[in-house]
PDB file of N, CA and C in Angstrom:
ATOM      1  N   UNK A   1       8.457  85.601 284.105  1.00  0.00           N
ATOM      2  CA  UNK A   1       9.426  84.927 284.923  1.00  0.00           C
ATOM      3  C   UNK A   1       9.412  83.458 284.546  1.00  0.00           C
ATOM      4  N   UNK A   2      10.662  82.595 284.240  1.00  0.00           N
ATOM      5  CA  UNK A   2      10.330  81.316 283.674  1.00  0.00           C
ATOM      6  C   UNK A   2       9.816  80.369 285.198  1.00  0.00           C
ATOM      7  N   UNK A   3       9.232  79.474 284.584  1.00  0.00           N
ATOM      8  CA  UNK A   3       8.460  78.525 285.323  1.00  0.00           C
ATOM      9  C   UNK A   3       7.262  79.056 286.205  1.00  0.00           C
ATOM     10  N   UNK A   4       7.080  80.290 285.840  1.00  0.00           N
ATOM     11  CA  UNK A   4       6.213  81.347 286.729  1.00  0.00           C
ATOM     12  C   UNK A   4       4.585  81.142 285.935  1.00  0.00           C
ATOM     13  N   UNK A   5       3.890  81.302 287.167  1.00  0.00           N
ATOM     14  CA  UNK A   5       2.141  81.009 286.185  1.00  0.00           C
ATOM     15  C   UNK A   5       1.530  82.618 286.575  1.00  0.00           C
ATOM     16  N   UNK A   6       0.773  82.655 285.637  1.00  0.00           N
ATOM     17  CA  UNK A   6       0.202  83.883 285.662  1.00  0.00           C
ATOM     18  C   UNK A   6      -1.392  83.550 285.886  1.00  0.00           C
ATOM     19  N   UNK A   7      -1.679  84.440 286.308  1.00  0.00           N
ATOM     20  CA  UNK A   7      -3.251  84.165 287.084  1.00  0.00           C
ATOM     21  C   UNK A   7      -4.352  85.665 286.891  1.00  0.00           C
ATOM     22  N   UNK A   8      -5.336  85.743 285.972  1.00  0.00           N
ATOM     23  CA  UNK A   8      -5.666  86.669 286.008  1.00  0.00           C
ATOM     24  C   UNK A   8      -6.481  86.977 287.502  1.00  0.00           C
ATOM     25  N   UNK A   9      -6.241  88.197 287.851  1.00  0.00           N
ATOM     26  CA  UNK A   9      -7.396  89.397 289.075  1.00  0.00           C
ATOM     27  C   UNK A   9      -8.328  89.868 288.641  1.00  0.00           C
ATOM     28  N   UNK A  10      -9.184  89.430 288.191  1.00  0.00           N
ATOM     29  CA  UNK A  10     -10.516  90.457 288.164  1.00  0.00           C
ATOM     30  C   UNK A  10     -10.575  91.927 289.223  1.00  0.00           C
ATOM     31  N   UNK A  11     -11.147  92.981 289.050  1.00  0.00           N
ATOM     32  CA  UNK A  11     -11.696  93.605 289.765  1.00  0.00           C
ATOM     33  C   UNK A  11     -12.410  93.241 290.480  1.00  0.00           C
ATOM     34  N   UNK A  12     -12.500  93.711 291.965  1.00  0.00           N
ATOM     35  CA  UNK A  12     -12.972  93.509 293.230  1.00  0.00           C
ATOM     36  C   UNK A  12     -12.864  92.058 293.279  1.00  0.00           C
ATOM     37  N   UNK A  13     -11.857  91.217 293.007  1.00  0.00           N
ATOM     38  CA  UNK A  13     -11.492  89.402 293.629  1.00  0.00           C
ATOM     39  C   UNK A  13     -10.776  89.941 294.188  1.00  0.00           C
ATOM     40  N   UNK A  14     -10.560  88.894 295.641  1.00  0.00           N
ATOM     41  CA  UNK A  14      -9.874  88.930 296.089  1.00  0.00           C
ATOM     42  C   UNK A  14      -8.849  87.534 296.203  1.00  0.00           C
ATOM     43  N   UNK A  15      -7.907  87.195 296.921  1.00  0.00           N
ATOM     44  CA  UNK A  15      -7.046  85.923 296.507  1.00  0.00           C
ATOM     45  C   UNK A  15      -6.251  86.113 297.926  1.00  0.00           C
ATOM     46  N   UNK A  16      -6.622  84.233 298.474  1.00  0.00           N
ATOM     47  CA  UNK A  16      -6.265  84.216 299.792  1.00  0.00           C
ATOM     48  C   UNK A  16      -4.864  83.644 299.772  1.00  0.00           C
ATOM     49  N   UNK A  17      -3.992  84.248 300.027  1.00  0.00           N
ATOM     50  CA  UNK A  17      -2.207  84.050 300.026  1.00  0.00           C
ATOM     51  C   UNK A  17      -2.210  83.127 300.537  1.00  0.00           C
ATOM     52  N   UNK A  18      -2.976  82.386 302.044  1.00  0.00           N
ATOM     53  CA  UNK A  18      -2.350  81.490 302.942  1.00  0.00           C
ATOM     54  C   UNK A  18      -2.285  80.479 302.589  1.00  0.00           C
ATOM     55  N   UNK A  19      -1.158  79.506 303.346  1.00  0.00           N
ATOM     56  CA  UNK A  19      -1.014  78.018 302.734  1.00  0.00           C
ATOM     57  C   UNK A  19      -2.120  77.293 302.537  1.00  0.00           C
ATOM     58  N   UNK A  20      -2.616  76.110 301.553  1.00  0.00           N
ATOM     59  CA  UNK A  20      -3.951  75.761 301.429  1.00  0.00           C
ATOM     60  C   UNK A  20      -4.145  74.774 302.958  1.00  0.00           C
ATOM     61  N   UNK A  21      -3.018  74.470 303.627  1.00  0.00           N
ATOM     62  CA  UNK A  21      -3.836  73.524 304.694  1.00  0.00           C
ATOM     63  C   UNK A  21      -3.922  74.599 305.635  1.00  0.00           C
ATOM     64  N   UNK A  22      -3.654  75.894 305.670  1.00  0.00           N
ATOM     65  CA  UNK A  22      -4.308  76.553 306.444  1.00  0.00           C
ATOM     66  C   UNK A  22      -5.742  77.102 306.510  1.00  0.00           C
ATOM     67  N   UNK A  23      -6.029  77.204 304.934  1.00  0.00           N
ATOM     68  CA  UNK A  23      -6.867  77.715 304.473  1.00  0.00           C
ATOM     69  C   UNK A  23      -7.960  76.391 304.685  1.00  0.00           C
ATOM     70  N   UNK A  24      -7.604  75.228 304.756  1.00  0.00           N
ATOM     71  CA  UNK A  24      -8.425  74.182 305.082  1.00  0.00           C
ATOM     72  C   UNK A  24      -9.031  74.042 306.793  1.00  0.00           C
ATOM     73  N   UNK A  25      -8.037  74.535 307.260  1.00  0.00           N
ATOM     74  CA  UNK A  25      -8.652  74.456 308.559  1.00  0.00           C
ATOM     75  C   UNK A  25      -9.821  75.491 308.500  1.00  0.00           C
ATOM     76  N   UNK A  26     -10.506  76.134 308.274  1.00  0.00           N
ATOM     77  CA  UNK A  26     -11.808  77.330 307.958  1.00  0.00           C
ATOM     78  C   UNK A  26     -12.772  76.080 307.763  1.00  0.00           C
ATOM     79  N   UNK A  27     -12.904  74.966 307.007  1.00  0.00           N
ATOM     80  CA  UNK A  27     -13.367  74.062 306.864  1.00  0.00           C
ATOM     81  C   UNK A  27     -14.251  73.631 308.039  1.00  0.00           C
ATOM     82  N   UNK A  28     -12.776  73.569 308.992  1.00  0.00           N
ATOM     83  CA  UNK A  28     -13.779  72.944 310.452  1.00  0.00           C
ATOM     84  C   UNK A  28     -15.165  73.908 310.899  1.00  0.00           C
ATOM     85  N   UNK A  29     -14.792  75.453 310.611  1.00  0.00           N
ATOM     86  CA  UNK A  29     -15.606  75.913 310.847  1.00  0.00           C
ATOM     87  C   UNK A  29     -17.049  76.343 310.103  1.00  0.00           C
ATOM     88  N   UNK A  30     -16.533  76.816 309.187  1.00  0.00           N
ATOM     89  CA  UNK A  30     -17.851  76.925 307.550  1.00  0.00           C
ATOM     90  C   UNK A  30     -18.323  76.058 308.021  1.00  0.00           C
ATOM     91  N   UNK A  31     -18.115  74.274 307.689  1.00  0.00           N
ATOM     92  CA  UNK A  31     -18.947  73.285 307.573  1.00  0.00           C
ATOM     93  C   UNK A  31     -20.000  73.020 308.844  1.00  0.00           C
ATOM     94  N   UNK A  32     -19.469  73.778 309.897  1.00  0.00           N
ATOM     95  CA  UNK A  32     -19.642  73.296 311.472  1.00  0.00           C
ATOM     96  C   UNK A  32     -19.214  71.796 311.679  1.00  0.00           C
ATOM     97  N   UNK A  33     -18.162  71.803 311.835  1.00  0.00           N
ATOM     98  CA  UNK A  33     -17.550  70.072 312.049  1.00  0.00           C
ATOM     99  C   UNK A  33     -17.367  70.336 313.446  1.00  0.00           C
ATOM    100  N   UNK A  34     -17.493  68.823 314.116  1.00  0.00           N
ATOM    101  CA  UNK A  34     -17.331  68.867 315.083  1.00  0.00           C
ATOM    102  C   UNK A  34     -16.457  67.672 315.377  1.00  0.00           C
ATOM    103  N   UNK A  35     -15.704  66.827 316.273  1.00  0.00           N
ATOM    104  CA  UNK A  35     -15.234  65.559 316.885  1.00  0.00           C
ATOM    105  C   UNK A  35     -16.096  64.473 316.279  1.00  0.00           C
ATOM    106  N   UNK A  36     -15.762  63.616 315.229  1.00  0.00           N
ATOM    107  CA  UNK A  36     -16.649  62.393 314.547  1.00  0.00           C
ATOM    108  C   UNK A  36     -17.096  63.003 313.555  1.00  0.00           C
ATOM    109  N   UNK A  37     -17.386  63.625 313.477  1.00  0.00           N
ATOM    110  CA  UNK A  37     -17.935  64.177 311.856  1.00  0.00           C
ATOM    111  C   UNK A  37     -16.916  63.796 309.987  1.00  0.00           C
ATOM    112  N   UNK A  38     -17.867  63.271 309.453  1.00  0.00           N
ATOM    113  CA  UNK A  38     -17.141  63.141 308.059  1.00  0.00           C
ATOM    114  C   UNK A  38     -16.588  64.257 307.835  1.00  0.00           C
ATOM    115  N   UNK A  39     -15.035  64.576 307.220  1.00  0.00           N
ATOM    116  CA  UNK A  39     -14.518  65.183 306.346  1.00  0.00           C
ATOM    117  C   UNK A  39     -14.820  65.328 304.777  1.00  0.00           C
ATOM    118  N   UNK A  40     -15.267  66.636 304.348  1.00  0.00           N
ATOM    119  CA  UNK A  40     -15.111  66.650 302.863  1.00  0.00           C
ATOM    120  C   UNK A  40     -14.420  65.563 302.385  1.00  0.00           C
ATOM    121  N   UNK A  41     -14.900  65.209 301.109  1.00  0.00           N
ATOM    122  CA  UNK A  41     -13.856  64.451 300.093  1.00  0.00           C
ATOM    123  C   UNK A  41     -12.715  65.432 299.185  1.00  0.00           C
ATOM    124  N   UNK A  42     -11.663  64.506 298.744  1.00  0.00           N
ATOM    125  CA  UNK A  42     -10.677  65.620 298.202  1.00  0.00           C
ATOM    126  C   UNK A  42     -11.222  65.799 297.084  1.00  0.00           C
ATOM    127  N   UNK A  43     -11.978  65.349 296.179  1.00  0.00           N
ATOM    128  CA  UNK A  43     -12.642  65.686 295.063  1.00  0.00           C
ATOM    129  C   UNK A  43     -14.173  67.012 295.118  1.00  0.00           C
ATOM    130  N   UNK A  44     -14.037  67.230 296.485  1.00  0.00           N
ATOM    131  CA  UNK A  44     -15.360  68.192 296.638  1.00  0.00           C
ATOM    132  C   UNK A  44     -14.411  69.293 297.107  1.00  0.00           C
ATOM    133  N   UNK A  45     -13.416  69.176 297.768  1.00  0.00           N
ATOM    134  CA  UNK A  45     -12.769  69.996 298.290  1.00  0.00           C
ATOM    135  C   UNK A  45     -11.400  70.609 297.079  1.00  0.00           C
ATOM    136  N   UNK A  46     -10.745  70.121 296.526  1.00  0.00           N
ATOM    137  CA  UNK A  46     -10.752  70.507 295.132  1.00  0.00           C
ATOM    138  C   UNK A  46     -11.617  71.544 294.460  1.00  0.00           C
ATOM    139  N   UNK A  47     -12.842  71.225 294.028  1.00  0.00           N
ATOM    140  CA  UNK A  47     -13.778  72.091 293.329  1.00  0.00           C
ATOM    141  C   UNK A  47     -14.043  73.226 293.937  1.00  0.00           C
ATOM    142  N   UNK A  48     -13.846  72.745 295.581  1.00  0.00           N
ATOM    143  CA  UNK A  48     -14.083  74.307 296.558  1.00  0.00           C
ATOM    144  C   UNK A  48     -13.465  75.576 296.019  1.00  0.00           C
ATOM    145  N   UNK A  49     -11.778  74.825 296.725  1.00  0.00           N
ATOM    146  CA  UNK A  49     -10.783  75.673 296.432  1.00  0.00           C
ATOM    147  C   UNK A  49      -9.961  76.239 295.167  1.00  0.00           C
ATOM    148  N   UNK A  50     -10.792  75.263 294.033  1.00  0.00           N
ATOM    149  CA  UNK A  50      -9.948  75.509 292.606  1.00  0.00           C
ATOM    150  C   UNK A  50      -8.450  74.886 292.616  1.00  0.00           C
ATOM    151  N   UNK A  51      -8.385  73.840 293.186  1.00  0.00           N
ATOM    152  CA  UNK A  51      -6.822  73.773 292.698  1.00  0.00           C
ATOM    153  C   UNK A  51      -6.996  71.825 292.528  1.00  0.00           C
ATOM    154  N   UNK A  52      -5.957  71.292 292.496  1.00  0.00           N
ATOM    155  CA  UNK A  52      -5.708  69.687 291.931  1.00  0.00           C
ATOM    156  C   UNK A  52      -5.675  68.872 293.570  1.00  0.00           C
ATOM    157  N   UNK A  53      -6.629  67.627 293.206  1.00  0.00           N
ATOM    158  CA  UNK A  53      -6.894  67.143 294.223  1.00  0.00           C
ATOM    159  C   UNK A  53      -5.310  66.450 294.722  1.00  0.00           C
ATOM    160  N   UNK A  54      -4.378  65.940 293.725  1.00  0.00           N
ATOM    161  CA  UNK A  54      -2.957  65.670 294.441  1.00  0.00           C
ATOM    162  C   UNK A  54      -2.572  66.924 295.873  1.00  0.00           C
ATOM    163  N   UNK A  55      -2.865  68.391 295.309  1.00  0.00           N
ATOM    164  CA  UNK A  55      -2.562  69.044 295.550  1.00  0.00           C
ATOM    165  C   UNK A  55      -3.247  69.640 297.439  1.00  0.00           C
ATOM    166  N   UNK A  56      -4.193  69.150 297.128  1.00  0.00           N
ATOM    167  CA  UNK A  56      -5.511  68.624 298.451  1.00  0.00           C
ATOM    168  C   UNK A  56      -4.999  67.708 299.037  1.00  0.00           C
ATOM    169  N   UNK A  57      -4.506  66.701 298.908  1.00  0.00           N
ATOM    170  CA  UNK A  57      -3.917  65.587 299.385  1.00  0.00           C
ATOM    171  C   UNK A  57      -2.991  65.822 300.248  1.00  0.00           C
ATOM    172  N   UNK A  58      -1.755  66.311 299.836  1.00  0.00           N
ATOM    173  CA  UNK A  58      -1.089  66.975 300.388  1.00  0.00           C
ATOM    174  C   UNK A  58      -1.157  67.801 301.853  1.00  0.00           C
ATOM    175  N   UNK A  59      -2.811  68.721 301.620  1.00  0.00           N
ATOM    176  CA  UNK A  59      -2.647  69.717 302.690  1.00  0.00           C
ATOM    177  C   UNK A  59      -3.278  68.794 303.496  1.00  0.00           C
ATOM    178  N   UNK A  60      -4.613  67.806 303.362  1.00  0.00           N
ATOM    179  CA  UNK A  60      -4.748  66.692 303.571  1.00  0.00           C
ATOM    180  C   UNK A  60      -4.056  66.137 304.624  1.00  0.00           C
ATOM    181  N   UNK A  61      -2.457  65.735 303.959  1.00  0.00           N
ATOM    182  CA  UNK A  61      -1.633  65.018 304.853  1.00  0.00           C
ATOM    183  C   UNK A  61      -1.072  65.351 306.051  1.00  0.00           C
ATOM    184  N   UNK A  62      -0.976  67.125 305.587  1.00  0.00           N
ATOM    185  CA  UNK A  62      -0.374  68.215 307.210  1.00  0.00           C
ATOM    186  C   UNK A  62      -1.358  67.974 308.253  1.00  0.00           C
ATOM    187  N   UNK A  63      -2.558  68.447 307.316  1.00  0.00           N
ATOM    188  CA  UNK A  63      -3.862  68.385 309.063  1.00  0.00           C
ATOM    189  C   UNK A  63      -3.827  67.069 309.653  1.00  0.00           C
ATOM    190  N   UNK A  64      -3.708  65.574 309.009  1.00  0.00           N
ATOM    191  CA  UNK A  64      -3.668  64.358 309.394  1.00  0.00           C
ATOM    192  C   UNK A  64      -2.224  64.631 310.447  1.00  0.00           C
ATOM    193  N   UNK A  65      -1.063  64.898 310.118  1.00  0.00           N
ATOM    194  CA  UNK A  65       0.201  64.610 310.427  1.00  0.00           C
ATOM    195  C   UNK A  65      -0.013  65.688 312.005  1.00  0.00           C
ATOM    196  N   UNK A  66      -0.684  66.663 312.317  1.00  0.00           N
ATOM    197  CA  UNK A  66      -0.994  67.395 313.314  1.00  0.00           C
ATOM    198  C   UNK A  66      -2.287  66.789 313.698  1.00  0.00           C
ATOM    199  N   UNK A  67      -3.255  65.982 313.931  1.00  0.00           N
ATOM    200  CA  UNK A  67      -3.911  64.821 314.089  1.00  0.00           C
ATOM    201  C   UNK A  67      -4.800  65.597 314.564  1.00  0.00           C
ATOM    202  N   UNK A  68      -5.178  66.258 313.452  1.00  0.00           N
ATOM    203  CA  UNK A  68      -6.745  66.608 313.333  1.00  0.00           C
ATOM    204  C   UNK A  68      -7.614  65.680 312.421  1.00  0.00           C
ATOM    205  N   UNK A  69      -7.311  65.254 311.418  1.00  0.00           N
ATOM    206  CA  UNK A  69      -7.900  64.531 310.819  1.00  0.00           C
ATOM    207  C   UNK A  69      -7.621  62.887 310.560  1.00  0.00           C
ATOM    208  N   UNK A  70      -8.415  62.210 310.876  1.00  0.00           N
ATOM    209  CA  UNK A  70      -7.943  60.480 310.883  1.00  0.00           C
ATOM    210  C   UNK A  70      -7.479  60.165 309.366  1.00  0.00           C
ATOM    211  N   UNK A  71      -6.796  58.880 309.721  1.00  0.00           N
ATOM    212  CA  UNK A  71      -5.955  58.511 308.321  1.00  0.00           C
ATOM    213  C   UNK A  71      -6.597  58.323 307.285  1.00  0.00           C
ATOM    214  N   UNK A  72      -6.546  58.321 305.649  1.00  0.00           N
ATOM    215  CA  UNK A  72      -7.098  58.043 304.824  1.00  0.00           C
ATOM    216  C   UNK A  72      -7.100  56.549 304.160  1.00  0.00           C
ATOM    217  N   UNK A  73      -8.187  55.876 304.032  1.00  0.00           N
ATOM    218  CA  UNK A  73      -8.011  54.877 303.529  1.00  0.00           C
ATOM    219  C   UNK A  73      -9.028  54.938 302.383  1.00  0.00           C
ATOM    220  N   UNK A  74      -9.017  53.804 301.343  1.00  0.00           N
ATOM    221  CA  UNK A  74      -9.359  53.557 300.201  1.00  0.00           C
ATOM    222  C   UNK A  74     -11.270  53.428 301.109  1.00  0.00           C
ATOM    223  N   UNK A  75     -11.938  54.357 300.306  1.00  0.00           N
ATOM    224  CA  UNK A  75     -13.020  53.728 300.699  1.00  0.00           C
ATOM    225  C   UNK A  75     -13.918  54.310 301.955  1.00  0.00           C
ATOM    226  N   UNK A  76     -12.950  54.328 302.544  1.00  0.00           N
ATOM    227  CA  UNK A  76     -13.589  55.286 303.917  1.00  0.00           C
ATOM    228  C   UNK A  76     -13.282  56.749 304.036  1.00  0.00           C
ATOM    229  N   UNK A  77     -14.158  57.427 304.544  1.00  0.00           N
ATOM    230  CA  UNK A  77     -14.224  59.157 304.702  1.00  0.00           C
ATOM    231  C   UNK A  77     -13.115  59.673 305.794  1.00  0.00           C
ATOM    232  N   UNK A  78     -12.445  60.493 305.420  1.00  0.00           N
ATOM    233  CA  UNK A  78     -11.883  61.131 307.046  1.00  0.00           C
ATOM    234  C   UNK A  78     -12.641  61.438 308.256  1.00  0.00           C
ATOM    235  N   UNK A  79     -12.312  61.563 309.160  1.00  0.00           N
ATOM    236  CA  UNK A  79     -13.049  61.693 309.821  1.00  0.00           C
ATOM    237  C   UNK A  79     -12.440  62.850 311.046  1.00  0.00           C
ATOM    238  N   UNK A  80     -12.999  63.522 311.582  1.00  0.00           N
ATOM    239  CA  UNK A  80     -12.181  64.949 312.571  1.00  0.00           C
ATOM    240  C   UNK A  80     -12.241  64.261 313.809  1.00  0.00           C
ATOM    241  N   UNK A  81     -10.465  64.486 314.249  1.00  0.00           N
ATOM    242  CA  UNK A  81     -10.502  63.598 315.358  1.00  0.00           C
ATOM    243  C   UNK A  81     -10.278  64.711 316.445  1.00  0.00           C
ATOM    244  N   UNK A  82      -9.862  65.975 315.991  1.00  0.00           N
ATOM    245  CA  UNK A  82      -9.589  67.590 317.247  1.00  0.00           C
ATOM    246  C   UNK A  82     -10.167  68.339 316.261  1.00  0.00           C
ATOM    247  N   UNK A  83     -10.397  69.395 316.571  1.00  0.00           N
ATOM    248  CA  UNK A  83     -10.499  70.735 316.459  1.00  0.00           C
ATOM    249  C   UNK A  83      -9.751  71.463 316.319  1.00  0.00           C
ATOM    250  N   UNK A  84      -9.336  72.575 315.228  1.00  0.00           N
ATOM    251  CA  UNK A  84      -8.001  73.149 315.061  1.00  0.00           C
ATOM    252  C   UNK A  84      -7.965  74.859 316.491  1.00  0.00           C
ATOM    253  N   UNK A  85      -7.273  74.510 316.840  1.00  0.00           N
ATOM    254  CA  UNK A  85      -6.918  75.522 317.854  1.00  0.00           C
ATOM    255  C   UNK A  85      -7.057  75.245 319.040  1.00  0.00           C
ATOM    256  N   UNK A  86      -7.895  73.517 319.221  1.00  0.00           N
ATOM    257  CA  UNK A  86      -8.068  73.047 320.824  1.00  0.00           C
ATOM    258  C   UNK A  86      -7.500  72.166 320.846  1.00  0.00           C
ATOM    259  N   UNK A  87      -7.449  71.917 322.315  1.00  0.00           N
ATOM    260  CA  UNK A  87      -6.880  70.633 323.007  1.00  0.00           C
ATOM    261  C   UNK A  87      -8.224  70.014 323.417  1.00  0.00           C
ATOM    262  N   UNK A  88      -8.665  68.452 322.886  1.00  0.00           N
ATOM    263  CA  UNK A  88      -9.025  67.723 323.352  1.00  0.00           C
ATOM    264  C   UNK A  88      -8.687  66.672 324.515  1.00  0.00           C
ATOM    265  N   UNK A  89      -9.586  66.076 325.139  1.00  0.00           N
ATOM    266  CA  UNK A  89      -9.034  65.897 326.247  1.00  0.00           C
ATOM    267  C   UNK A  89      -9.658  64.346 326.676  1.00  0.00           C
TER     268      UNK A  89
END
């Protein structure tokens, strides 16, 4: 298919369809994050997921823009400002 990428499947891989900032919210939990806690960097989180840290950035920007995660600046770490599925209060 043009502009189409092909991706080999190994036997028994499996491959998670969901959008990557969904797939980022699992994060809060794997890591045990809690309210104040550093966020991964997009360069660790990248290597996690296998894909381009622009591309991290991005999902990055959804969880920020639904204000789970504080803004990014040059220098400083994100930081978790909710919990995905609660209301803080």
């Amino acid at each position: 298919m043009p502009g189409g990428r092909w991706r080999v499947v190994r036997p028994g891989e499996q491959r998670d369809h969901r959008p990557l900032a969904a797939r980022l919210t699992e994060v809060f939990r794997t890591d045990q994050l809690s309210v104040g806690d550093t966020f991964p960097s997009a360069s660790a989180l990248a290597t996690r997921f296998g894909v381009s840290r622009p591309t991290i950035a991005k999902a990055l920007d959804k969880l920020e823009a639904e204000g789970l995660l504080s803004r990014s600046r040059q220098g400083k770490p994100r930081t978790v400002l909710a919990l995905p599925g609660r209301e803080e209060r």
